[in-house]
N, C-alpha and C. Protein backbone atom coordinates (compact mmCIF):
# COMPACT_ATOMS: atom_id res chain seq x y z
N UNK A 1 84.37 110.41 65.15
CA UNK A 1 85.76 110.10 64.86
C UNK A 1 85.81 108.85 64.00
N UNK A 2 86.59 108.70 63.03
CA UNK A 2 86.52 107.71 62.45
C UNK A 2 87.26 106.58 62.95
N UNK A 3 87.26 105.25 62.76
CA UNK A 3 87.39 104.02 63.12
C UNK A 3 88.51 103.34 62.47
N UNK A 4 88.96 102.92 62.96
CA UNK A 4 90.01 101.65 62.46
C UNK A 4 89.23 100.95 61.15
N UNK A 5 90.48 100.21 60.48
CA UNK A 5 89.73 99.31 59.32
C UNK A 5 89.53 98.50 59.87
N UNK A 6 90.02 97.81 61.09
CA UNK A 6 89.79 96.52 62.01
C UNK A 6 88.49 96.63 62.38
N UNK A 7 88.06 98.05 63.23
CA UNK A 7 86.96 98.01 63.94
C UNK A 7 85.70 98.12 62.90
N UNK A 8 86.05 98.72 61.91
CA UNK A 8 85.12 99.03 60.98
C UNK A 8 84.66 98.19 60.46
N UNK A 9 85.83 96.70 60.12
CA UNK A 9 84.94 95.09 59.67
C UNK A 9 83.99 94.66 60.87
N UNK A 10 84.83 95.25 62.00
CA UNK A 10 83.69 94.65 63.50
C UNK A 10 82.07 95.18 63.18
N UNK A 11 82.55 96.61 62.96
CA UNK A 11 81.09 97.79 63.01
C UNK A 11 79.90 97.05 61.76
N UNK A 12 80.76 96.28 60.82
CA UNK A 12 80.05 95.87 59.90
C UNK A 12 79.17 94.67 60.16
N UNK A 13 79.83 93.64 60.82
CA UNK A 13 79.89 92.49 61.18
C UNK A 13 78.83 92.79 62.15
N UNK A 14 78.89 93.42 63.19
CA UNK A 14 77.77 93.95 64.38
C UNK A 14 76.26 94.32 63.87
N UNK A 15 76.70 95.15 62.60
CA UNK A 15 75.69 96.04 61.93
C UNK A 15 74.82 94.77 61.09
N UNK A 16 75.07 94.19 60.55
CA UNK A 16 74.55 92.87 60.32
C UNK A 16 73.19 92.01 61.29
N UNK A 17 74.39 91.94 61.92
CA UNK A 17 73.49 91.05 63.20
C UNK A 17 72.42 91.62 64.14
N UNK A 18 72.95 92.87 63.96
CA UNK A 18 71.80 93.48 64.64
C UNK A 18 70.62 93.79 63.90
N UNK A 19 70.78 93.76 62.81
CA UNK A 19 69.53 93.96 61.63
C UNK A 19 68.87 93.20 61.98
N UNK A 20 69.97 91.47 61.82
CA UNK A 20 68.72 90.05 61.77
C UNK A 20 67.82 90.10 62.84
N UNK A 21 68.35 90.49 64.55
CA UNK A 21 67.79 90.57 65.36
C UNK A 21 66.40 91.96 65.63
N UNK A 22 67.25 92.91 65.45
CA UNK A 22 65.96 94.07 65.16
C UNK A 22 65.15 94.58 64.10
N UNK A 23 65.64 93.92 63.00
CA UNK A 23 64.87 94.17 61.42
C UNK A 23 64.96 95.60 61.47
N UNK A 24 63.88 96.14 61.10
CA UNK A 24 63.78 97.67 60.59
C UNK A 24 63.56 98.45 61.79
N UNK A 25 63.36 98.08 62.61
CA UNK A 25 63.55 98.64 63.92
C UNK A 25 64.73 99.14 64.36
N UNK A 26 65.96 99.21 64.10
CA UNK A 26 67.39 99.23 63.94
C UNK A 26 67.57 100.03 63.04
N UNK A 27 68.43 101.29 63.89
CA UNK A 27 68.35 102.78 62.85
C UNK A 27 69.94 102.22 63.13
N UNK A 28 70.68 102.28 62.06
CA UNK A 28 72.30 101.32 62.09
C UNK A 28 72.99 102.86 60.57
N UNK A 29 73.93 102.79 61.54
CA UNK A 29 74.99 104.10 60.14
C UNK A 29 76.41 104.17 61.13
N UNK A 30 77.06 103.68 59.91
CA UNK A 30 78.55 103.34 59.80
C UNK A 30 79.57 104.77 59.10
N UNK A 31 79.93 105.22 59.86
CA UNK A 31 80.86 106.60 59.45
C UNK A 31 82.48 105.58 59.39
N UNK A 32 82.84 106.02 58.30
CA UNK A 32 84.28 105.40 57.76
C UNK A 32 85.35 106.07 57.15
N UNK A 33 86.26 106.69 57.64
CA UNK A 33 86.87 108.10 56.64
C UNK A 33 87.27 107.98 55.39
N UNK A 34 87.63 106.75 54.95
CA UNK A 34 87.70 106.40 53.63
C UNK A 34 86.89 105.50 52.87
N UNK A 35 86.71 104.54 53.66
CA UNK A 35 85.46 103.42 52.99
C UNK A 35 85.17 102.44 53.93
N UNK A 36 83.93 101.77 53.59
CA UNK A 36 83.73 100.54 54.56
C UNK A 36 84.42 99.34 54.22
N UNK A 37 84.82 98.69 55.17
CA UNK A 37 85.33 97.05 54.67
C UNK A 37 86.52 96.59 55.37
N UNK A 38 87.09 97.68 56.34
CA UNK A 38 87.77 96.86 57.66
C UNK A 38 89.31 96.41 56.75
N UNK A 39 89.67 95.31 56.99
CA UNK A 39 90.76 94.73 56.46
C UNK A 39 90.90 94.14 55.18
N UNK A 40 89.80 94.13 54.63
CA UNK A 40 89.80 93.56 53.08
C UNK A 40 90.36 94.48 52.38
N UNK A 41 91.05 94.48 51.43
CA UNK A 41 92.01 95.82 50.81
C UNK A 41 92.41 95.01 49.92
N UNK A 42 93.28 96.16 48.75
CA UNK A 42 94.04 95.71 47.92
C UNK A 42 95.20 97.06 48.08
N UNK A 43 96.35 96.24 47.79
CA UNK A 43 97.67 97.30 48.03
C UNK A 43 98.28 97.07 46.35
N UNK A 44 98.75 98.32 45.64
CA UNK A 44 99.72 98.13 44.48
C UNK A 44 100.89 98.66 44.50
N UNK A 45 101.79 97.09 44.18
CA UNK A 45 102.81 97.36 44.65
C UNK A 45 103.98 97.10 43.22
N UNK A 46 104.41 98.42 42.37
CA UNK A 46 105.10 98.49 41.15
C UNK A 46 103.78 97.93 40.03
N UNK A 47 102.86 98.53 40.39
CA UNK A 47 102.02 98.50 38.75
C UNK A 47 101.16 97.51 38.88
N UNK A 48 101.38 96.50 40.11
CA UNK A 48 100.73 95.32 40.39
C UNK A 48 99.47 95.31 41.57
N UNK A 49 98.55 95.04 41.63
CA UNK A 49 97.87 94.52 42.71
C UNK A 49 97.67 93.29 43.66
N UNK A 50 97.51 93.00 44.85
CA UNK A 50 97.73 92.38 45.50
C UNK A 50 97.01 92.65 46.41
N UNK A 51 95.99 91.84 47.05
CA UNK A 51 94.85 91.63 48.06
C UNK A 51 96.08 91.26 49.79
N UNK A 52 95.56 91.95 50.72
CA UNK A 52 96.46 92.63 51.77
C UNK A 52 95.41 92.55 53.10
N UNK A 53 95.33 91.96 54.31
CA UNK A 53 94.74 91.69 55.25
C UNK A 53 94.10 90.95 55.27
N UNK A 54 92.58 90.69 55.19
CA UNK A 54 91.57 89.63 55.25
C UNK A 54 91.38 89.00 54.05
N UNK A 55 92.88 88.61 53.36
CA UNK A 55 92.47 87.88 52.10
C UNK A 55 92.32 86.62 52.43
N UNK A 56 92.42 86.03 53.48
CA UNK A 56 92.90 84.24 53.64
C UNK A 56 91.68 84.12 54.44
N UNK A 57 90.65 83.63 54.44
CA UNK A 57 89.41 82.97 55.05
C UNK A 57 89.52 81.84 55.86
N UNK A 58 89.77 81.59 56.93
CA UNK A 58 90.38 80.39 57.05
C UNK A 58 89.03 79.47 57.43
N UNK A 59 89.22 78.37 57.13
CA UNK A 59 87.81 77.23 57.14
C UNK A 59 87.01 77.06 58.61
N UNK A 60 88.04 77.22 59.47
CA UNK A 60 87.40 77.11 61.21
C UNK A 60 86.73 78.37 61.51
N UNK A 61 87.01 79.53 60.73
CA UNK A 61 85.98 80.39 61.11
C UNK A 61 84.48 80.65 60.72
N UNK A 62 83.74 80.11 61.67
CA UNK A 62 82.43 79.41 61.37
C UNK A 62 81.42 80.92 60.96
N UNK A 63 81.58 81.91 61.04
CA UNK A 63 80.57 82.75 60.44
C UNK A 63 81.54 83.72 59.56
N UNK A 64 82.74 83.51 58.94
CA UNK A 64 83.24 84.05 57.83
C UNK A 64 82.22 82.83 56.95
N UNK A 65 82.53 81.61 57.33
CA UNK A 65 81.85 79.84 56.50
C UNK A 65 80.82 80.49 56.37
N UNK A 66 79.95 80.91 57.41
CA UNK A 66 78.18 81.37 56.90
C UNK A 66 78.37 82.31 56.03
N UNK A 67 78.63 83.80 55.78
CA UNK A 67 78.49 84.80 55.33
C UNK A 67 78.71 84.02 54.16
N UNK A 68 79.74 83.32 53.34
CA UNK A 68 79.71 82.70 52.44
C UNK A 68 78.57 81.71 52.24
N UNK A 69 78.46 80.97 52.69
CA UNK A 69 77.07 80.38 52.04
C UNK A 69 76.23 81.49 52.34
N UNK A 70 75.54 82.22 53.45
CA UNK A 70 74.09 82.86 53.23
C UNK A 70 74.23 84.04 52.15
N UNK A 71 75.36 84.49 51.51
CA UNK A 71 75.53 85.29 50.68
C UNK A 71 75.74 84.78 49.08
N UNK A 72 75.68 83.23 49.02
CA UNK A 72 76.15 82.85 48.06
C UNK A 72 77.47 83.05 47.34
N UNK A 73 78.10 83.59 47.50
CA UNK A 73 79.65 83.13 47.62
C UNK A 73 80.58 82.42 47.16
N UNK A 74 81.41 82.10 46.67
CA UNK A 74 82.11 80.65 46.24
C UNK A 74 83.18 81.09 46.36
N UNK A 75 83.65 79.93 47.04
CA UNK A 75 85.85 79.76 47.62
C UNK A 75 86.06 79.85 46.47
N UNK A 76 87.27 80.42 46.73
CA UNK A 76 87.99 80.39 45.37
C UNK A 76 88.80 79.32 45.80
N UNK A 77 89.15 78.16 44.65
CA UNK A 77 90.21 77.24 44.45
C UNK A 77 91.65 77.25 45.41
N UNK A 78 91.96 76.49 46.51
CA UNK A 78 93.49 76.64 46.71
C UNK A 78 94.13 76.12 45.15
N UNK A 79 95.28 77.60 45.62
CA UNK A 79 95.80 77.40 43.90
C UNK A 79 97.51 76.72 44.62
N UNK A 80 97.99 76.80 43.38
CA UNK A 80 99.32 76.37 43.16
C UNK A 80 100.45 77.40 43.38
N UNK A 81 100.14 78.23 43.96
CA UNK A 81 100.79 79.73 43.72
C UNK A 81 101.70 79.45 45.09
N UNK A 82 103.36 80.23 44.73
CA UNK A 82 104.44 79.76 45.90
C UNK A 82 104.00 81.35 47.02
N UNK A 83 104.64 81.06 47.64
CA UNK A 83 104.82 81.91 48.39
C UNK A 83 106.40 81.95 48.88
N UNK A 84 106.87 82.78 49.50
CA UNK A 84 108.41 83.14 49.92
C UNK A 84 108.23 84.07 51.65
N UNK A 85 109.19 83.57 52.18
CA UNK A 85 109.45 84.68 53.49
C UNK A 85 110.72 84.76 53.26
N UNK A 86 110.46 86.31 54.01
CA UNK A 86 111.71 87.74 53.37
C UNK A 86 111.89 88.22 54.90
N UNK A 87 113.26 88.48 55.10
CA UNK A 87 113.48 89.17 56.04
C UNK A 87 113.50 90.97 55.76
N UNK A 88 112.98 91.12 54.88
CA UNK A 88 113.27 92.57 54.77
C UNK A 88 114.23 93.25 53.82
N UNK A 89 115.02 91.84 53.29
CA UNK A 89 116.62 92.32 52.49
C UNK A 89 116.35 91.25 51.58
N UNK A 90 116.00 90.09 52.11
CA UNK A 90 116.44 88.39 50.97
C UNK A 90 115.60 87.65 51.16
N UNK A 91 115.10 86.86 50.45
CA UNK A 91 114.36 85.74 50.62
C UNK A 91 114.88 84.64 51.54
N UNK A 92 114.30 84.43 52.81
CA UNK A 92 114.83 83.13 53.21
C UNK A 92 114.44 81.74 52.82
N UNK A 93 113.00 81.96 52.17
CA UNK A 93 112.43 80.44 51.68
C UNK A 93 111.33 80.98 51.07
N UNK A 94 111.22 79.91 49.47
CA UNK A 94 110.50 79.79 48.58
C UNK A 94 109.62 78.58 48.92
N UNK A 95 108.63 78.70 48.91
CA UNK A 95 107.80 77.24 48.50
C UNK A 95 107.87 76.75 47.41
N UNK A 96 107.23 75.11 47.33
CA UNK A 96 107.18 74.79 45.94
C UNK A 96 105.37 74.99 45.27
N UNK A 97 105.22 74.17 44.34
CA UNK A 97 103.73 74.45 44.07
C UNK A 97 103.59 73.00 44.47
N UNK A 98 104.57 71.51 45.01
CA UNK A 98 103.92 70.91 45.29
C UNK A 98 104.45 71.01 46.99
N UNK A 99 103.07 70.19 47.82
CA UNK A 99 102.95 70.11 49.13
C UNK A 99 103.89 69.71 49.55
N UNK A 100 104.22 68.19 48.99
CA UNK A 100 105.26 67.19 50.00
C UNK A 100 106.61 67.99 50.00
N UNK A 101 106.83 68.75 48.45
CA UNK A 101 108.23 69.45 48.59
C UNK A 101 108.44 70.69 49.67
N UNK A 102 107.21 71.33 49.48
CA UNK A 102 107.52 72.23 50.54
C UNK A 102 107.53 72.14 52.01
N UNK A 103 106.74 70.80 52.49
CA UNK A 103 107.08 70.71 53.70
C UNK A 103 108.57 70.11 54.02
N UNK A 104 108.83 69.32 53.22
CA UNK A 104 110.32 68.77 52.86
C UNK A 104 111.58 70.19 53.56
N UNK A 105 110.57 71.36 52.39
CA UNK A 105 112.58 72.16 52.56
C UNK A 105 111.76 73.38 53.66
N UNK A 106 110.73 73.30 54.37
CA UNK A 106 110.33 73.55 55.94
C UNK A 106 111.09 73.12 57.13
N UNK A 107 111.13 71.54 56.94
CA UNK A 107 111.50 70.42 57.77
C UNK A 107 112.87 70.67 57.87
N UNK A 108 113.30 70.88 56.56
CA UNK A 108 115.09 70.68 56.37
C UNK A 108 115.81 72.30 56.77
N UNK A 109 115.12 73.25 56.61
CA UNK A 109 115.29 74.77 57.03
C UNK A 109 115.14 75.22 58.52
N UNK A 110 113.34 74.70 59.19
CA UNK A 110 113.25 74.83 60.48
C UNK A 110 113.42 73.86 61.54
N UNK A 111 113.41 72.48 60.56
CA UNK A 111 113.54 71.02 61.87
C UNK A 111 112.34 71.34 62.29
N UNK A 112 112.29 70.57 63.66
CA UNK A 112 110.93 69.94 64.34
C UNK A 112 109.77 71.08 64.66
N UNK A 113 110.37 72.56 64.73
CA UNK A 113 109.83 73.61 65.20
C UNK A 113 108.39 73.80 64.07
N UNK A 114 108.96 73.35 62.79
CA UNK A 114 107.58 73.35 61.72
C UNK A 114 106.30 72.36 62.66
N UNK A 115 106.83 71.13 63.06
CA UNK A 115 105.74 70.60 63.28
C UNK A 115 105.10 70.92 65.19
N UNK A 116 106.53 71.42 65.89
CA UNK A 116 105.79 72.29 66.92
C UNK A 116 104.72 73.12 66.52
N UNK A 117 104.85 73.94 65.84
CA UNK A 117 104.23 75.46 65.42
C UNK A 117 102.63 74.75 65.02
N UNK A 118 102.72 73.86 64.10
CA UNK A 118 101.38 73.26 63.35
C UNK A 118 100.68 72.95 64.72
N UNK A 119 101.24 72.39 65.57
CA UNK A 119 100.75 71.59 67.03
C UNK A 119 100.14 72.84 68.01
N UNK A 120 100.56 73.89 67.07
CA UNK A 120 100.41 74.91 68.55
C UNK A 120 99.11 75.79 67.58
N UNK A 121 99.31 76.10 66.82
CA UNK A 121 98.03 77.25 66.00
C UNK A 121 97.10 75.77 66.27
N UNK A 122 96.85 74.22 65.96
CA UNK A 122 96.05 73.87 65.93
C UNK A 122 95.64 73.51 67.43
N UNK A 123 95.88 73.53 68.34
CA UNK A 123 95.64 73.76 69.85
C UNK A 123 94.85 75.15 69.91
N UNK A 124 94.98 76.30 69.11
CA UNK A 124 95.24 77.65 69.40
C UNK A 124 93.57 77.85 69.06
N UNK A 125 93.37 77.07 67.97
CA UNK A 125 92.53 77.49 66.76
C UNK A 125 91.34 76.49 67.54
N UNK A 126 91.69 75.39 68.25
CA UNK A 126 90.18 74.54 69.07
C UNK A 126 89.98 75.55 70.25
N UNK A 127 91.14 76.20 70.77
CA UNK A 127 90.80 77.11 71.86
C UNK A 127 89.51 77.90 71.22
N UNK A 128 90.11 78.57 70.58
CA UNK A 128 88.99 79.72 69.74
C UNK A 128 87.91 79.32 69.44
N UNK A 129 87.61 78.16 69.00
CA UNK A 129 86.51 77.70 68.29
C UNK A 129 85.41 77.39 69.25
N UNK A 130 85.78 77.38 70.88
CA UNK A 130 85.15 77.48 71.51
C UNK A 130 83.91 78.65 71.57
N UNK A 131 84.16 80.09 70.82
CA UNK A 131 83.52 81.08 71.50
C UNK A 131 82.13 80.83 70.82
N UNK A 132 81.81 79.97 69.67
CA UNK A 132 80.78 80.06 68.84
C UNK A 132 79.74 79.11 70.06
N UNK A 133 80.16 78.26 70.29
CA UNK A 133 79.44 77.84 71.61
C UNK A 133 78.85 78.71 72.45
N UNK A 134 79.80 79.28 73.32
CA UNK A 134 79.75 80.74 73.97
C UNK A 134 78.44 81.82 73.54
N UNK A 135 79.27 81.84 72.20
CA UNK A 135 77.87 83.34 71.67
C UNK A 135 76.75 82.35 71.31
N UNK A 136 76.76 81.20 70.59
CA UNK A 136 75.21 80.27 70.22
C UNK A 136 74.63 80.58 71.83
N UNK A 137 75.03 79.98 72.24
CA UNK A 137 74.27 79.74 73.91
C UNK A 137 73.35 81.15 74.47
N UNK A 138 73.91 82.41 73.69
CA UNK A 138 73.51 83.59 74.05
C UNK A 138 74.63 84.24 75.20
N UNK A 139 75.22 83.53 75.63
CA UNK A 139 76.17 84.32 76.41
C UNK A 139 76.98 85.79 75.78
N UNK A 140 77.31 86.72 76.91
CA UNK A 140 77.49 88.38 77.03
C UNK A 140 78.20 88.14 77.58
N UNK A 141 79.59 88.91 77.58
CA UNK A 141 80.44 89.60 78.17
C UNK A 141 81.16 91.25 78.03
N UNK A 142 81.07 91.84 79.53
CA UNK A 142 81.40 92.79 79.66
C UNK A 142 82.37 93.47 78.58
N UNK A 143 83.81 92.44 79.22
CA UNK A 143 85.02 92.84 78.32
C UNK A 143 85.60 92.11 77.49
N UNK A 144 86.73 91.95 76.80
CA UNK A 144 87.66 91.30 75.96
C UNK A 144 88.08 90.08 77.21
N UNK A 145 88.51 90.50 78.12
CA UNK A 145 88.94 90.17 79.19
C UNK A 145 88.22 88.66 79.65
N UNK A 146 87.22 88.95 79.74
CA UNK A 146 85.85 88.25 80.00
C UNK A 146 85.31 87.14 79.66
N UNK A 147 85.74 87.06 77.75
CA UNK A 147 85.07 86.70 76.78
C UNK A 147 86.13 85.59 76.86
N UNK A 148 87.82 85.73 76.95
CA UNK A 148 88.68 85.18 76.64
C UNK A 148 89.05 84.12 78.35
N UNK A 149 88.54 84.76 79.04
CA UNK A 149 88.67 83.77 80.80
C UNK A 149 87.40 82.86 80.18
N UNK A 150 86.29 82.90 79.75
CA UNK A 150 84.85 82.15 79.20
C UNK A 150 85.79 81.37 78.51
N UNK A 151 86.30 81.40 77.31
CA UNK A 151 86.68 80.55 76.18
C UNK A 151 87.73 79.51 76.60
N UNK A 152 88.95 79.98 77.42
CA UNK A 152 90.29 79.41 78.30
C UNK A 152 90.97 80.08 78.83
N UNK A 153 90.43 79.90 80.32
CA UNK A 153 91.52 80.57 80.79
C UNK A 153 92.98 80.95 80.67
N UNK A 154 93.70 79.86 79.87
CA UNK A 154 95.14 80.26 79.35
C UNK A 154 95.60 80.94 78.36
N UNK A 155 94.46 81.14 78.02
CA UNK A 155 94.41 82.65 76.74
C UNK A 155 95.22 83.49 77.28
N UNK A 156 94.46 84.24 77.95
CA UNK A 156 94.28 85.73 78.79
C UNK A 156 96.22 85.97 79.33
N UNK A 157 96.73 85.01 79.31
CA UNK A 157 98.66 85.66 79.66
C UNK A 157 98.82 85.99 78.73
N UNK A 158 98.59 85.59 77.35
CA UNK A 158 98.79 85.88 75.84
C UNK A 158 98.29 86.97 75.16
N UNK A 159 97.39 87.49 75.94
CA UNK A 159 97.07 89.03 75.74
C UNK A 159 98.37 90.13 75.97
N UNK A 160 99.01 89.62 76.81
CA UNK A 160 100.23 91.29 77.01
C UNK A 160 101.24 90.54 76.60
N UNK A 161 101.66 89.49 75.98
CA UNK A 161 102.52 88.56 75.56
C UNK A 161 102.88 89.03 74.28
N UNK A 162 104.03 89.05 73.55
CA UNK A 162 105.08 89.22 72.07
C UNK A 162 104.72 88.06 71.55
N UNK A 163 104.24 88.20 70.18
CA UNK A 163 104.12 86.56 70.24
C UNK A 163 105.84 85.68 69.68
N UNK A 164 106.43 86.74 69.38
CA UNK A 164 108.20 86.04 69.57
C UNK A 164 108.34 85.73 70.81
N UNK A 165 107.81 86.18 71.89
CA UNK A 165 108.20 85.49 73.34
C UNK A 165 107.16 84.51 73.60
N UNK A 166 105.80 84.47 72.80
CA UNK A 166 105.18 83.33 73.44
C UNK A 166 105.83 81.57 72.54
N UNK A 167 106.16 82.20 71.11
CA UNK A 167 106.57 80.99 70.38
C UNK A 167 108.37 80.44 70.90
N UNK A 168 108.78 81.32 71.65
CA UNK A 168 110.24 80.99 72.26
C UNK A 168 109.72 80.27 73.42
């Protein structure tokens, strides 16, 4: 049966590591109904292209960081490019291309909740950063379940949680 694009970056990601560990000893084959590569995509949208899921790398993720260096690799530049959120009908907010302005009409649009929110993904994001510890050490776990009671226990309510009801 074929796989999710989610699971299929996993199947890739797995398929990897298990090489380094079993070398050629490791009979490894990835069935994909359309292609391999999980969430990396490009969507065209009116004649245009536009990169869609795993385009944003974010720096704390410490073996997206490796695959880039052991693959040789190079970040591309943070650019100057705005971005906008849309409810579906209108734009509610444009960025600027400079920083201070856009946190400016953040501040002046959402009030203090901008700098709640920053306070909370970066709480969110040391939680997480725990698991590389976790897996370095060699530690296994059964389940999802498992992995996330190991990392913090206060994860695991946030599993059956909306995240509109966890940020309310």
């Amino acid at each position: 049966m074929p796989q999710a694009s989610s699971e299929v970056a996993s199947a890739a990601s797995a398929a990897y590591f298990v090489r380094q560990l079993f070398k050629e000893d490791a009979d490894i084959q990835l069935y994909e109904q359309n292609r391999i590569g999980g969430r990396l995509d490009m969507e065209e949208v009116n004649d245009h292209w536009f990169e869609s899921g795993g385009s944003i790398i974010h720096t704390k993720n410490k073996y997206m960081m490796d695959f880039i260096d052991k693959f040789g690799l190079q970040r591309r530049p943070d650019s100057d490019d705005t971005f906008g959120l849309c409810d579906g009908q209108q734009l509610l907010f444009v960025s600027s291309s400079w920083s201070f302005v856009t946190m400016a009409k953040l501040f002046w649009r959402y009030g203090y909740d901008v700098i709640k929110l920053q306070r909370l993904v970066s709480a969110m994001l040391l939680k997480f950063r725990s698991i590389y510890n976790l897996l370095d050490s060699g530690a296994a776990y059964d389940t999802v379940e498992d992995l996330i009671m190991a990392m913090d226990p206060s994860l695991i309510k946030l599993m059956g949680l909306p995240l509109s009801q966890y940020l309310k």
